[in-house]
PDB file of N, CA and C in Angstrom:
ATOM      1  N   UNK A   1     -93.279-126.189 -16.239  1.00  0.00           N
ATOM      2  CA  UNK A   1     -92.472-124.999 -16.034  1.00  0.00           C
ATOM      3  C   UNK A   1     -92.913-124.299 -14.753  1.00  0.00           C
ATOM      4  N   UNK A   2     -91.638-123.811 -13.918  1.00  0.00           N
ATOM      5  CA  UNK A   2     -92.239-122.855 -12.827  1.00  0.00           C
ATOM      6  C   UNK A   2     -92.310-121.582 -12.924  1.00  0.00           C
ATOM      7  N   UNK A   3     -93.515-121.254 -13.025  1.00  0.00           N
ATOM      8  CA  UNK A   3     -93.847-120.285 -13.698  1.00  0.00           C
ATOM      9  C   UNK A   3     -94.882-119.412 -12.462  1.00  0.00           C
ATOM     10  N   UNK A   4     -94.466-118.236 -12.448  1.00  0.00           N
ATOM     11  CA  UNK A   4     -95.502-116.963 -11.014  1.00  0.00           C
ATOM     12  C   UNK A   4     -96.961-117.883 -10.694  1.00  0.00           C
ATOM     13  N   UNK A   5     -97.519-118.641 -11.337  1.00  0.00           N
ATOM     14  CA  UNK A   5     -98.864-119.135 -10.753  1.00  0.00           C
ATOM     15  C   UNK A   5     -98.835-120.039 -10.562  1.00  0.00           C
ATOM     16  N   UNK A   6     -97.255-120.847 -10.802  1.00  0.00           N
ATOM     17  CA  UNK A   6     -96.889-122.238  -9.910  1.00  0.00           C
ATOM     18  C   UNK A   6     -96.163-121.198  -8.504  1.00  0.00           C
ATOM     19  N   UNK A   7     -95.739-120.471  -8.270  1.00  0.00           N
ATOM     20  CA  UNK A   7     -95.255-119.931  -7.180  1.00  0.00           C
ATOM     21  C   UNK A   7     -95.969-119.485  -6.173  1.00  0.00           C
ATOM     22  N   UNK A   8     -97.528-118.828  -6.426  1.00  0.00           N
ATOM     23  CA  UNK A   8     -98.606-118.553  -6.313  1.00  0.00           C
ATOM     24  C   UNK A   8     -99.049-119.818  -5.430  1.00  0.00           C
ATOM     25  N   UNK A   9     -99.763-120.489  -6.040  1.00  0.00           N
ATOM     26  CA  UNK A   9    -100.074-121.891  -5.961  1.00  0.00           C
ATOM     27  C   UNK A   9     -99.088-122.605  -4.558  1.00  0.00           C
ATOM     28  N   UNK A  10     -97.877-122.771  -5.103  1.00  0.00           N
ATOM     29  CA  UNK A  10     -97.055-122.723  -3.824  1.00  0.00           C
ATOM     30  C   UNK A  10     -97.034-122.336  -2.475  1.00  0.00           C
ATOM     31  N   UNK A  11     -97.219-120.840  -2.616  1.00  0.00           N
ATOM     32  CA  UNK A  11     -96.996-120.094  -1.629  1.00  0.00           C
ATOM     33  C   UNK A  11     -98.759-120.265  -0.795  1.00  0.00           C
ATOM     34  N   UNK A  12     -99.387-120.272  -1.583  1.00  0.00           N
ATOM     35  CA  UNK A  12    -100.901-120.719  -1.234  1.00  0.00           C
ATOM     36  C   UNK A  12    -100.896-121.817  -0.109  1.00  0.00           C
ATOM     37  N   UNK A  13    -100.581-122.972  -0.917  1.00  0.00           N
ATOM     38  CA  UNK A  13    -100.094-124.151  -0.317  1.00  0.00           C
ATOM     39  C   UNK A  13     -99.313-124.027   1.093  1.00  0.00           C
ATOM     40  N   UNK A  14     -98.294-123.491   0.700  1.00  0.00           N
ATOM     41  CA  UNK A  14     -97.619-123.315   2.157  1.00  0.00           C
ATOM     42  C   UNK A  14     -98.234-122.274   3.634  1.00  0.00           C
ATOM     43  N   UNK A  15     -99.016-121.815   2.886  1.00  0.00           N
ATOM     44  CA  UNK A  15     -99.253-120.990   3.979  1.00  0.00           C
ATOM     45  C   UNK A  15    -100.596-121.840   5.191  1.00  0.00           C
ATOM     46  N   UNK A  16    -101.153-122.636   4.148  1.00  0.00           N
ATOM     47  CA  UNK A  16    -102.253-123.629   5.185  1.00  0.00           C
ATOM     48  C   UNK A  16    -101.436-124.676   6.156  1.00  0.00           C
ATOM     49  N   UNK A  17    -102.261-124.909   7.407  1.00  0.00           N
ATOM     50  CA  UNK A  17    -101.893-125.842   8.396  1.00  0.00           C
ATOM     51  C   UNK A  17    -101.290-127.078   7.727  1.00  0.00           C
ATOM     52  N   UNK A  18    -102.546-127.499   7.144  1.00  0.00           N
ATOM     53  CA  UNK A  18    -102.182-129.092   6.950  1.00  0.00           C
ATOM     54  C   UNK A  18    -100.807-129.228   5.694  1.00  0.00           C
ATOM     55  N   UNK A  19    -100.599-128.237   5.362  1.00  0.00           N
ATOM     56  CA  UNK A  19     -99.291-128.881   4.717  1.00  0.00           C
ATOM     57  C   UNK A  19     -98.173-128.923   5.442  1.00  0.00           C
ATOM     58  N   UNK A  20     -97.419-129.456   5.401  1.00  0.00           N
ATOM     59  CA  UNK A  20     -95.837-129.793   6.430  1.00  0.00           C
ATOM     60  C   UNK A  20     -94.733-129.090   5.835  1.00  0.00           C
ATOM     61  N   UNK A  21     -94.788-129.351   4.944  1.00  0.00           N
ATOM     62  CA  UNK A  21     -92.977-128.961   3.730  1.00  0.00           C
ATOM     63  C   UNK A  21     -93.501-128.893   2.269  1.00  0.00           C
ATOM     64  N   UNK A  22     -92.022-128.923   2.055  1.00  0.00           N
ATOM     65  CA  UNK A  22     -92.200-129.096   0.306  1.00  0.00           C
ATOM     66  C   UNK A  22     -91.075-130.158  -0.138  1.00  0.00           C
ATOM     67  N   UNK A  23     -91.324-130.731  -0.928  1.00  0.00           N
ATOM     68  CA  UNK A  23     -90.181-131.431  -1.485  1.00  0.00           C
ATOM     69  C   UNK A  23     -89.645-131.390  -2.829  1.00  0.00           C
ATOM     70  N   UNK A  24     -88.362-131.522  -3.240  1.00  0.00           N
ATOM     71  CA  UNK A  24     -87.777-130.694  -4.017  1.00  0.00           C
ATOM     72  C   UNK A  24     -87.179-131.932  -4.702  1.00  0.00           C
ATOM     73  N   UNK A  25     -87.920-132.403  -6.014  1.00  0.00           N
ATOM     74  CA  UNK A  25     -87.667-133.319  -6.708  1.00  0.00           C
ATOM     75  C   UNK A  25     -88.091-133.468  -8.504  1.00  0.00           C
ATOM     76  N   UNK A  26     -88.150-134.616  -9.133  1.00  0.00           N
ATOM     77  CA  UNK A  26     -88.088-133.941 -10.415  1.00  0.00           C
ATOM     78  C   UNK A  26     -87.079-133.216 -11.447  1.00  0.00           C
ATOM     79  N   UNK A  27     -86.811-133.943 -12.243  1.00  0.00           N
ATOM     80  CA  UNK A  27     -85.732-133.175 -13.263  1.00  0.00           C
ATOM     81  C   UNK A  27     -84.612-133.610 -12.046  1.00  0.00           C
ATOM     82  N   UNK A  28     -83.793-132.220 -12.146  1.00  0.00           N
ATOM     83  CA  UNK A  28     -82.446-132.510 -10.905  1.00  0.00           C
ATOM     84  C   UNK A  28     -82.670-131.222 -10.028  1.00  0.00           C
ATOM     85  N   UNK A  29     -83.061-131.025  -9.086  1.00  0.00           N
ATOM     86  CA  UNK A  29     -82.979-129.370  -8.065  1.00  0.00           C
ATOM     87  C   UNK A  29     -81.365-129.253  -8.149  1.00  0.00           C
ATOM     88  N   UNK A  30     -80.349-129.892  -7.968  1.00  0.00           N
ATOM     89  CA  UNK A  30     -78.937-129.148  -7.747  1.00  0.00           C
ATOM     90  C   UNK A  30     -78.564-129.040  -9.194  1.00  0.00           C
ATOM     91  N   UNK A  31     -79.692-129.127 -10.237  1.00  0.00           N
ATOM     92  CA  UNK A  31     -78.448-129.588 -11.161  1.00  0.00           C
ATOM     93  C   UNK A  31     -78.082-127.322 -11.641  1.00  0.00           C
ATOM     94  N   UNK A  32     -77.168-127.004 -12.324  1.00  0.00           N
ATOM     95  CA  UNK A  32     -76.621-125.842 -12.310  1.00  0.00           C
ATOM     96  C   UNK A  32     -77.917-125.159 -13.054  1.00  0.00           C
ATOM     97  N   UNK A  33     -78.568-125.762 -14.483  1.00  0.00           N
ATOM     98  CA  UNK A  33     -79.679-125.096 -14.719  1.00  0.00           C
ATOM     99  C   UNK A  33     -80.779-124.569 -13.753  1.00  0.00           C
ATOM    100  N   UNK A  34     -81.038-124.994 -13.012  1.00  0.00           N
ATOM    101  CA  UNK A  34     -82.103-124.965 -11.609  1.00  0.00           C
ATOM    102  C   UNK A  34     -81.733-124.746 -10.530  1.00  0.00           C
ATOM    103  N   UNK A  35     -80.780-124.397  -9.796  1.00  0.00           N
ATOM    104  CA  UNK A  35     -80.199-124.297  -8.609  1.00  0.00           C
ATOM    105  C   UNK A  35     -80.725-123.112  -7.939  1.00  0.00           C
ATOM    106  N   UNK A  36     -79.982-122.210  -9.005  1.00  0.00           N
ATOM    107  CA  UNK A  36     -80.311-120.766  -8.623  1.00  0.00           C
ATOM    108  C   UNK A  36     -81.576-120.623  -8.034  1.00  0.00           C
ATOM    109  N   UNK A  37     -82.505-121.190  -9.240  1.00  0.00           N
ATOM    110  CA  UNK A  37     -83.994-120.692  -8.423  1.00  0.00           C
ATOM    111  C   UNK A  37     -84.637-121.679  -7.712  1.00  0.00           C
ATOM    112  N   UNK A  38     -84.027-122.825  -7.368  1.00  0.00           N
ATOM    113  CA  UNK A  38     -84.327-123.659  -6.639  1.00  0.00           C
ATOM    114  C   UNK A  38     -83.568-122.973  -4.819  1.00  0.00           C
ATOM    115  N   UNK A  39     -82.258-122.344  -5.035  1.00  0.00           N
ATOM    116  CA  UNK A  39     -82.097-122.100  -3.765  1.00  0.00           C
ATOM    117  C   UNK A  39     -82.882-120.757  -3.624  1.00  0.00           C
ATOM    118  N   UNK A  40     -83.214-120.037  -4.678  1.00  0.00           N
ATOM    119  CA  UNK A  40     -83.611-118.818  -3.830  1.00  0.00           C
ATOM    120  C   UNK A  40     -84.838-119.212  -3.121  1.00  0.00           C
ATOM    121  N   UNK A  41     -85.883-119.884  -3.562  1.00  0.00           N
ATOM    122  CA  UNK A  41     -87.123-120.367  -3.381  1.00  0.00           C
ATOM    123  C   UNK A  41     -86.932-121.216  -2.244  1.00  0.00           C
ATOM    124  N   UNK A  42     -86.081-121.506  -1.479  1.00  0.00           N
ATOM    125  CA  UNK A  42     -85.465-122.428  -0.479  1.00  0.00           C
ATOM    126  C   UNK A  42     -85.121-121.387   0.586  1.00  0.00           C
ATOM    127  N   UNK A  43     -84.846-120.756  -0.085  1.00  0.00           N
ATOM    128  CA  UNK A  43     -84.050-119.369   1.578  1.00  0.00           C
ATOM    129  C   UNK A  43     -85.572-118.714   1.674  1.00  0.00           C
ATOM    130  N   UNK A  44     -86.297-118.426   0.668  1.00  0.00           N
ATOM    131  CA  UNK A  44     -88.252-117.765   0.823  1.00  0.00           C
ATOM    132  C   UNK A  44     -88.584-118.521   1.667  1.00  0.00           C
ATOM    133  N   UNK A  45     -89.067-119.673   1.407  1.00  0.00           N
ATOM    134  CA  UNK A  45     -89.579-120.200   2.077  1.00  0.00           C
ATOM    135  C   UNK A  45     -88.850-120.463   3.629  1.00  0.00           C
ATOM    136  N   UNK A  46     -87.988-120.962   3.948  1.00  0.00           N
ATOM    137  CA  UNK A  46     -87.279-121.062   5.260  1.00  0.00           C
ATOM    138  C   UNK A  46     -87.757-119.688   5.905  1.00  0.00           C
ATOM    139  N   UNK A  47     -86.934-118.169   5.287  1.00  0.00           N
ATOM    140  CA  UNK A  47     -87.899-117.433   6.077  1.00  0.00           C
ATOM    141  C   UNK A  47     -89.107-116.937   6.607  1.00  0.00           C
ATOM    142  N   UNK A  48     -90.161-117.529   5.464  1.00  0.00           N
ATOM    143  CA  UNK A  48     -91.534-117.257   5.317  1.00  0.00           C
ATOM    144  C   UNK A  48     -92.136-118.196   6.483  1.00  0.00           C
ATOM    145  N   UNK A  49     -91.605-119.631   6.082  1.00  0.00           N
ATOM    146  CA  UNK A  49     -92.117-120.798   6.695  1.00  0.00           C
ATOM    147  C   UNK A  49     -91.306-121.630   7.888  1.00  0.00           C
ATOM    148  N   UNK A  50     -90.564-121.171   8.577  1.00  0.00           N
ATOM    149  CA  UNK A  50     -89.270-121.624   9.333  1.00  0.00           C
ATOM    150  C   UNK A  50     -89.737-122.750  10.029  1.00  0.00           C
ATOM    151  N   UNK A  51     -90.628-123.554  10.158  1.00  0.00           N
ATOM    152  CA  UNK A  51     -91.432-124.653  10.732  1.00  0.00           C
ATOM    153  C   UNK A  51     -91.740-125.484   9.428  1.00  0.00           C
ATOM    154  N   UNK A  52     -91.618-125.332   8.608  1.00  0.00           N
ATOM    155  CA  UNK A  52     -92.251-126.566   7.366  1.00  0.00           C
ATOM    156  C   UNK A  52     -90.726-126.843   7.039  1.00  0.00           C
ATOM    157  N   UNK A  53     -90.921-127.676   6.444  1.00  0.00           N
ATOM    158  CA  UNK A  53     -90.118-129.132   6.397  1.00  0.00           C
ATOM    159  C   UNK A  53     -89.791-128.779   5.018  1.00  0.00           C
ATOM    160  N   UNK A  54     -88.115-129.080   4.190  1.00  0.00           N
ATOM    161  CA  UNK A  54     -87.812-129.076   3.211  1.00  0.00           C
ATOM    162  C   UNK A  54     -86.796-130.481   3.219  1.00  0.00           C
ATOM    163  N   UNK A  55     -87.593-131.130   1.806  1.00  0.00           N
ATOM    164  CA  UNK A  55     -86.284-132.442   1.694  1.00  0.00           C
ATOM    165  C   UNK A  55     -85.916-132.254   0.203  1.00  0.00           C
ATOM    166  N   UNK A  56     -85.060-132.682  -0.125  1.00  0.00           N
ATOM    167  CA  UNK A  56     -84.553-132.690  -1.492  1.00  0.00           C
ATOM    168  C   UNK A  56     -84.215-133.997  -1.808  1.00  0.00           C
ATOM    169  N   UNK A  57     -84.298-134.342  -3.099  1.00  0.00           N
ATOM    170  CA  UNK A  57     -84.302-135.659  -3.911  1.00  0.00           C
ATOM    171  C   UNK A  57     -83.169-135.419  -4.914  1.00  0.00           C
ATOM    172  N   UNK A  58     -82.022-136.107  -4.881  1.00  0.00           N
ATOM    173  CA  UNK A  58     -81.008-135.701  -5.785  1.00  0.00           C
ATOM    174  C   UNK A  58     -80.230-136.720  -6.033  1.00  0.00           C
ATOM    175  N   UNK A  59     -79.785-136.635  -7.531  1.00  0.00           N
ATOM    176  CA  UNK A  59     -78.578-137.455  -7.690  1.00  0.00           C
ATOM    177  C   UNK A  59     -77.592-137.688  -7.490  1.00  0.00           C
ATOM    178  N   UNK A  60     -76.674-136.721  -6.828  1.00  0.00           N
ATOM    179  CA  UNK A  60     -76.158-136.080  -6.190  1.00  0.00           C
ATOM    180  C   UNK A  60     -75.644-136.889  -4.868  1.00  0.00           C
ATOM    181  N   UNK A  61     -74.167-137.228  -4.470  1.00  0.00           N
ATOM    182  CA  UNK A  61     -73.867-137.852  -3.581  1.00  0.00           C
ATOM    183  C   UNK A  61     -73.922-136.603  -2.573  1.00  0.00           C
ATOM    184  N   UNK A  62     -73.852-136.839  -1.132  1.00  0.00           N
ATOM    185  CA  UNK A  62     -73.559-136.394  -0.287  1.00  0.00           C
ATOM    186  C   UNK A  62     -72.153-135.449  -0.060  1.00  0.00           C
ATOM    187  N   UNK A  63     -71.298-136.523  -0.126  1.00  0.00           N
ATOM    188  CA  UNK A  63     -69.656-135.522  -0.118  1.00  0.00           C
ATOM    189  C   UNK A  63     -70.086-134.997  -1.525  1.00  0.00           C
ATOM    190  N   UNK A  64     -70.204-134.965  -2.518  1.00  0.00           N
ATOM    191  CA  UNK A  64     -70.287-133.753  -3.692  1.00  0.00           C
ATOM    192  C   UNK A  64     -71.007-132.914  -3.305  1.00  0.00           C
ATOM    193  N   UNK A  65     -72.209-133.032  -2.146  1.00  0.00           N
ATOM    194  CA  UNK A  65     -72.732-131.410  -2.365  1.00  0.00           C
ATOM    195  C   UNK A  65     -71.950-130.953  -1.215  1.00  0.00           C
ATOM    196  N   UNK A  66     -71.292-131.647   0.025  1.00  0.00           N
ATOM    197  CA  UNK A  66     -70.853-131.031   0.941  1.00  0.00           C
ATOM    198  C   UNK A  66     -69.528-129.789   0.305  1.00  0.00           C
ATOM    199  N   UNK A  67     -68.648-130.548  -0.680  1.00  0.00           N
ATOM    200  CA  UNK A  67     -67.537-130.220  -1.327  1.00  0.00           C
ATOM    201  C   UNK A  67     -67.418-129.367  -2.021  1.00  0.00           C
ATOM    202  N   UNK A  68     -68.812-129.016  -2.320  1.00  0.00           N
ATOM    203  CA  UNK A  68     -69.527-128.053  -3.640  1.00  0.00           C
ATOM    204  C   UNK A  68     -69.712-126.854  -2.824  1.00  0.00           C
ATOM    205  N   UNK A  69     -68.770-125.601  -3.038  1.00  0.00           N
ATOM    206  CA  UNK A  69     -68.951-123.892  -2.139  1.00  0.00           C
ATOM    207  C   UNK A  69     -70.724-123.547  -2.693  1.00  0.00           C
ATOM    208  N   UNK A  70     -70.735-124.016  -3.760  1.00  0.00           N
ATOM    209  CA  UNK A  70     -72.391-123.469  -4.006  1.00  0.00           C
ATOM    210  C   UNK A  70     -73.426-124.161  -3.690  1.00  0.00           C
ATOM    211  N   UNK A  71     -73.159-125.782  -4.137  1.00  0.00           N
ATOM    212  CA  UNK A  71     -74.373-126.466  -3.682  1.00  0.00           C
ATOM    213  C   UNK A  71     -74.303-126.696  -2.329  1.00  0.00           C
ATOM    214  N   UNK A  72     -73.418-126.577  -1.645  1.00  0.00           N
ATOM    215  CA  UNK A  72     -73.693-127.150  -0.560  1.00  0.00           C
ATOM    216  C   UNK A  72     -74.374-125.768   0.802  1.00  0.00           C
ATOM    217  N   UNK A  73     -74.592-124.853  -0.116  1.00  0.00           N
ATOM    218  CA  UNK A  73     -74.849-123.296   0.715  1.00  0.00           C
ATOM    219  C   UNK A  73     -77.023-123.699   0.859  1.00  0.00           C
ATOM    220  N   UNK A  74     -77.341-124.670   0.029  1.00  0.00           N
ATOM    221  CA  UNK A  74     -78.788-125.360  -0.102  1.00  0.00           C
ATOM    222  C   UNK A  74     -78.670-125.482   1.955  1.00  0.00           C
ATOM    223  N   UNK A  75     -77.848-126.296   2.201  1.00  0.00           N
ATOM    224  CA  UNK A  75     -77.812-127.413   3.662  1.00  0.00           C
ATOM    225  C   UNK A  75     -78.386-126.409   4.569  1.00  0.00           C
ATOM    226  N   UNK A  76     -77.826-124.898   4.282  1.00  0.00           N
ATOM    227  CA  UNK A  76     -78.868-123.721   5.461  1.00  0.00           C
ATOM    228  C   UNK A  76     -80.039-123.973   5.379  1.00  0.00           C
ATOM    229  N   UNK A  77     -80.958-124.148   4.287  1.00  0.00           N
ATOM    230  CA  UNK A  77     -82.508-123.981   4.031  1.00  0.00           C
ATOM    231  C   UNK A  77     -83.149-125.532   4.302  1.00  0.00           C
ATOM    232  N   UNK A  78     -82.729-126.563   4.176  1.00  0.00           N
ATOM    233  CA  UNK A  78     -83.114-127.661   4.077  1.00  0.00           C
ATOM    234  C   UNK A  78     -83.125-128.717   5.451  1.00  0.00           C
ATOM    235  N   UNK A  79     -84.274-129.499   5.395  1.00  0.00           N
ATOM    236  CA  UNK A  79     -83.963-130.614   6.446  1.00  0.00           C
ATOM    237  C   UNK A  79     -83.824-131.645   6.019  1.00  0.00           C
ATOM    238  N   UNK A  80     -83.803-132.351   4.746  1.00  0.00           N
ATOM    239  CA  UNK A  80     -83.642-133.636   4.853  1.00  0.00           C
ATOM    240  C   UNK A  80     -82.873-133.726   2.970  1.00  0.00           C
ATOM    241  N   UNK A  81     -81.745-134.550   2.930  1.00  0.00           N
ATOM    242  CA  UNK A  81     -81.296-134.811   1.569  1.00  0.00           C
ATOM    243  C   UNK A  81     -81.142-136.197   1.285  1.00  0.00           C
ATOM    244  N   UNK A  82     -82.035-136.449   0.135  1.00  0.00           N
ATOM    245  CA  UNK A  82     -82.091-138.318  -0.140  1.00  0.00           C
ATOM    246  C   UNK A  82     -81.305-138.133  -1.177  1.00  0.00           C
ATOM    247  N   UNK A  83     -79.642-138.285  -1.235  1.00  0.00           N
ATOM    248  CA  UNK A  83     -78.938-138.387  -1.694  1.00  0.00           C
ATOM    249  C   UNK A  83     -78.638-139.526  -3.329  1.00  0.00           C
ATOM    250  N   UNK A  84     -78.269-139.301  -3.629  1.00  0.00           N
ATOM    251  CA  UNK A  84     -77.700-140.375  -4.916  1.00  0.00           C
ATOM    252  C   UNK A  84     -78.492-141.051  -6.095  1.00  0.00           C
ATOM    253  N   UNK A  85     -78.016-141.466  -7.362  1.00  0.00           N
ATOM    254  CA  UNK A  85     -78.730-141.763  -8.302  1.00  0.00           C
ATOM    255  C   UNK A  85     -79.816-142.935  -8.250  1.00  0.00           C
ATOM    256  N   UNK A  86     -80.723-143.225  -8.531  1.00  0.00           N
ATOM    257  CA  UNK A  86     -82.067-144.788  -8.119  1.00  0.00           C
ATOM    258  C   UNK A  86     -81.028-145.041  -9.537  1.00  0.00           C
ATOM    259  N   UNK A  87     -81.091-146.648  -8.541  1.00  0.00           N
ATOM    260  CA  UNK A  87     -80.147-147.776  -9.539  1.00  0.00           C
ATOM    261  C   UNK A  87     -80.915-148.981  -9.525  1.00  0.00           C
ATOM    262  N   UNK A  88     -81.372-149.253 -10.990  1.00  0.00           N
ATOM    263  CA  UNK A  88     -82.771-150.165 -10.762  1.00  0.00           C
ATOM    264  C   UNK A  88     -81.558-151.668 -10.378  1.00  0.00           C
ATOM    265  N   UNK A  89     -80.553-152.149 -10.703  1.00  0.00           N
ATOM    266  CA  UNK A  89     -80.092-153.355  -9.330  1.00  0.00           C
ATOM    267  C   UNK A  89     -79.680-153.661  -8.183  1.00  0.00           C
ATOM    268  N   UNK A  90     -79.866-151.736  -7.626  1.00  0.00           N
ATOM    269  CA  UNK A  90     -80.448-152.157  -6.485  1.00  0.00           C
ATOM    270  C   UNK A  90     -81.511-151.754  -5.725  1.00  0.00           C
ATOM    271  N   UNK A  91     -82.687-152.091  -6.418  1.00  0.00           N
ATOM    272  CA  UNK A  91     -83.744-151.475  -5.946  1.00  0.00           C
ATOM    273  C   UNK A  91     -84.528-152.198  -4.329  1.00  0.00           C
ATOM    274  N   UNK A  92     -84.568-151.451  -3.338  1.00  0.00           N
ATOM    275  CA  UNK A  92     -85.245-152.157  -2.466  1.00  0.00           C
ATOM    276  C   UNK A  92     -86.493-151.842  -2.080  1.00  0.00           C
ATOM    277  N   UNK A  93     -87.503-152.538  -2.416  1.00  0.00           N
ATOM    278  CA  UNK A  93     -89.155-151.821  -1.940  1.00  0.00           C
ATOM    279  C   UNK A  93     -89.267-151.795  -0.218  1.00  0.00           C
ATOM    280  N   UNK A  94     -88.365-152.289   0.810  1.00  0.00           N
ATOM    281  CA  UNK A  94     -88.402-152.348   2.138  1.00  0.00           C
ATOM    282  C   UNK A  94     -87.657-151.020   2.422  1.00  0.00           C
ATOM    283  N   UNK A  95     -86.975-149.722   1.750  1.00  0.00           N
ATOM    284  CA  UNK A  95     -86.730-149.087   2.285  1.00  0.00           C
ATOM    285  C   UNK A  95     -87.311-147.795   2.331  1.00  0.00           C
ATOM    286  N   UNK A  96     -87.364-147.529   3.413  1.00  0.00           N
ATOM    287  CA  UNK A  96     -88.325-145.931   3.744  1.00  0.00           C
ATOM    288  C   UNK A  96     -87.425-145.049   2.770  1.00  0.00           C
ATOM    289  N   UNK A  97     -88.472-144.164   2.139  1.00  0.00           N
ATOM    290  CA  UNK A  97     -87.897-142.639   1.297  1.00  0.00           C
ATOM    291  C   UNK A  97     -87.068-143.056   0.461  1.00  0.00           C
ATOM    292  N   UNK A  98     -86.736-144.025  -0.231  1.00  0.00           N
ATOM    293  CA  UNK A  98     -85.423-143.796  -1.335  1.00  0.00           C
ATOM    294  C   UNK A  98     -86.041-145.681  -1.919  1.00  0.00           C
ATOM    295  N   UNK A  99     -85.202-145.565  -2.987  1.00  0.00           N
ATOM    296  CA  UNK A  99     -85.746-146.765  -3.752  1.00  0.00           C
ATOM    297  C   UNK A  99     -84.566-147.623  -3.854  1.00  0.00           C
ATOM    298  N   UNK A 100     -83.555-147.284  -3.744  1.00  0.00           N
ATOM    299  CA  UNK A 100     -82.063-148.561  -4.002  1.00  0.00           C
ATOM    300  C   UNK A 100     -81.261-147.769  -2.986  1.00  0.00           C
ATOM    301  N   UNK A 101     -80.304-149.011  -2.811  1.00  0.00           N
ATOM    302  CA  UNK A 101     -79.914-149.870  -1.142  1.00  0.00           C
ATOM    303  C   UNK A 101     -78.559-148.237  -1.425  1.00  0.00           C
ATOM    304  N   UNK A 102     -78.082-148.068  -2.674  1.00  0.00           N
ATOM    305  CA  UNK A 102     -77.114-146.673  -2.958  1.00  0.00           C
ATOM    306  C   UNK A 102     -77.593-145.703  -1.949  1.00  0.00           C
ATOM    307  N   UNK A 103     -78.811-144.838  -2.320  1.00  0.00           N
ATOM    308  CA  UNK A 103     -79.160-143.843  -1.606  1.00  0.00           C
ATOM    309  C   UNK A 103     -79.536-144.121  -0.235  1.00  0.00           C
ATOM    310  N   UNK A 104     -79.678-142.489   0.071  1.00  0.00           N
ATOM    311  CA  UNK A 104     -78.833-142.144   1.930  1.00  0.00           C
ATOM    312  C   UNK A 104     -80.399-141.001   2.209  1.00  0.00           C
ATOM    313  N   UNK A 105     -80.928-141.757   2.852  1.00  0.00           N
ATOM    314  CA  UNK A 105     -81.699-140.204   3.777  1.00  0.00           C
ATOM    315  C   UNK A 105     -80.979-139.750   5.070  1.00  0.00           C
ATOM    316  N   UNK A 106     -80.743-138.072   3.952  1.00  0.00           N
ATOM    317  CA  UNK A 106     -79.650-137.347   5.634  1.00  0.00           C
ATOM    318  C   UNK A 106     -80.301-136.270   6.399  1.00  0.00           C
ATOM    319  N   UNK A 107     -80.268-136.353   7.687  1.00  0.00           N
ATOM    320  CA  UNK A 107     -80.845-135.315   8.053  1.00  0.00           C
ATOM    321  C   UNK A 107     -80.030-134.307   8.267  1.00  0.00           C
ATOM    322  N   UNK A 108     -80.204-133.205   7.999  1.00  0.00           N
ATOM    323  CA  UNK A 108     -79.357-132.260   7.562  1.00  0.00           C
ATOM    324  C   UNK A 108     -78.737-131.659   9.142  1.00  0.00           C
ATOM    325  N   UNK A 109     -79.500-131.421   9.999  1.00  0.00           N
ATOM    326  CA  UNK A 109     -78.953-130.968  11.204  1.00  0.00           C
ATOM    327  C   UNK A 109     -78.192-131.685  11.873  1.00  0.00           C
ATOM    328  N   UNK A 110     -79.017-133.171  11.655  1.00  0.00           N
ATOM    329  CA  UNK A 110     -77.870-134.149  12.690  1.00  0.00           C
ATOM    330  C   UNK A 110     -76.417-134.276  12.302  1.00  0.00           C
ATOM    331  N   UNK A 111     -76.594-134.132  10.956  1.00  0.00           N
ATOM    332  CA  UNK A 111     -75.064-134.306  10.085  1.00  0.00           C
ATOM    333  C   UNK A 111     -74.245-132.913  10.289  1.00  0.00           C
ATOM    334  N   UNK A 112     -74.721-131.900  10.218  1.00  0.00           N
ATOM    335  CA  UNK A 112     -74.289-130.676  10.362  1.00  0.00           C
ATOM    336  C   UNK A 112     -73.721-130.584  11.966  1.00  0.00           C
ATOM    337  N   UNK A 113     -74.417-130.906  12.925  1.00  0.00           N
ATOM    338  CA  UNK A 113     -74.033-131.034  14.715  1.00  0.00           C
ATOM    339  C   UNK A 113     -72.777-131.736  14.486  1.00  0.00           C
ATOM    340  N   UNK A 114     -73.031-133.031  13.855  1.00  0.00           N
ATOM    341  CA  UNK A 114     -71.929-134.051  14.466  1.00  0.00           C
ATOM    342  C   UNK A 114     -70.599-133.098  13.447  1.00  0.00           C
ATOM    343  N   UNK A 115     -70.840-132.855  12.243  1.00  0.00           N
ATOM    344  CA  UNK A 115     -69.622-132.585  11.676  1.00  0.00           C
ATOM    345  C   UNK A 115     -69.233-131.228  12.699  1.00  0.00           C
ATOM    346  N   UNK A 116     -70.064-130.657  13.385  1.00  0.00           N
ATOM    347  CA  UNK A 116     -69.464-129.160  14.356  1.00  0.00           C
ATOM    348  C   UNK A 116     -68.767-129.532  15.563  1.00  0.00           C
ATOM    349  N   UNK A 117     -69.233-130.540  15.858  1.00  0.00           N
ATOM    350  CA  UNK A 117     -68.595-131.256  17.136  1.00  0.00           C
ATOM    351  C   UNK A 117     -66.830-131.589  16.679  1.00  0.00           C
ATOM    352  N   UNK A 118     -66.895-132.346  15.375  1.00  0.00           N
ATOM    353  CA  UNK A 118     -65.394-132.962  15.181  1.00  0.00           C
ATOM    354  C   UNK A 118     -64.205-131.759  14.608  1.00  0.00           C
ATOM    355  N   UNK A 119     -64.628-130.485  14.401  1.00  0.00           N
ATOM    356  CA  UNK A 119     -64.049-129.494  13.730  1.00  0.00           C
ATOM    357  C   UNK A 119     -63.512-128.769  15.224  1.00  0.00           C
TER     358      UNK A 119
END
């Protein structure tokens, strides 16, 4: 459970050099039970920490969170989304960050530029 002395702990964490980011995985972060305090804790940190690194781990396709007015309001706070459900036939151990050939590591800015460019 996240609970004030996992936030604590957190915020501890984030505030030293050697950590980089946080990553946002476990259970589901978009799913509607968790969102809420998964994004508020996402906009904290971005302002607190505007240099550390946020990726998210989700089941969650890509066009569904883009499509989504709520989930997709996460894409401000975040740099990186490893999109879609782990499907053990197609699991590949050769691929960086994600476990089956389904899922997508996106980087959130590059995708965000190019979609500003075509609008």
């Amino acid at each position: 459970m996240f609970d004030e002395k996992a936030k604590a702990e957190l915020e501890k964490d984030l505030s030293e050099d050697w950590c980089a980011g946080i990553t946002w995985l476990g259970g589901e972060p978009l799913h509607p039970a968790n969102f809420p305090e998964v994004l508020a804790l996402a906009k904290e940190i971005r302002r607190k920490y505007p240099d550390k690194t946020q990726w998210i781990y989700t089941g969650y396709c890509w066009d569904d969170i883009v499509s989504d007015e709520k989930m997709s309001e996460i894409l401000k706070y975040v740099d990186v989304i490893c999109d879609g459900p782990f499907v053990e036939s197609l699991k590949d151990p050769d691929l960086k960050w994600v476990g089956s050939s389904n899922q997508h590591v996106i980087k959130i800015k590059d995708r965000i530029d190019c979609i500003s460019k075509l609008v």
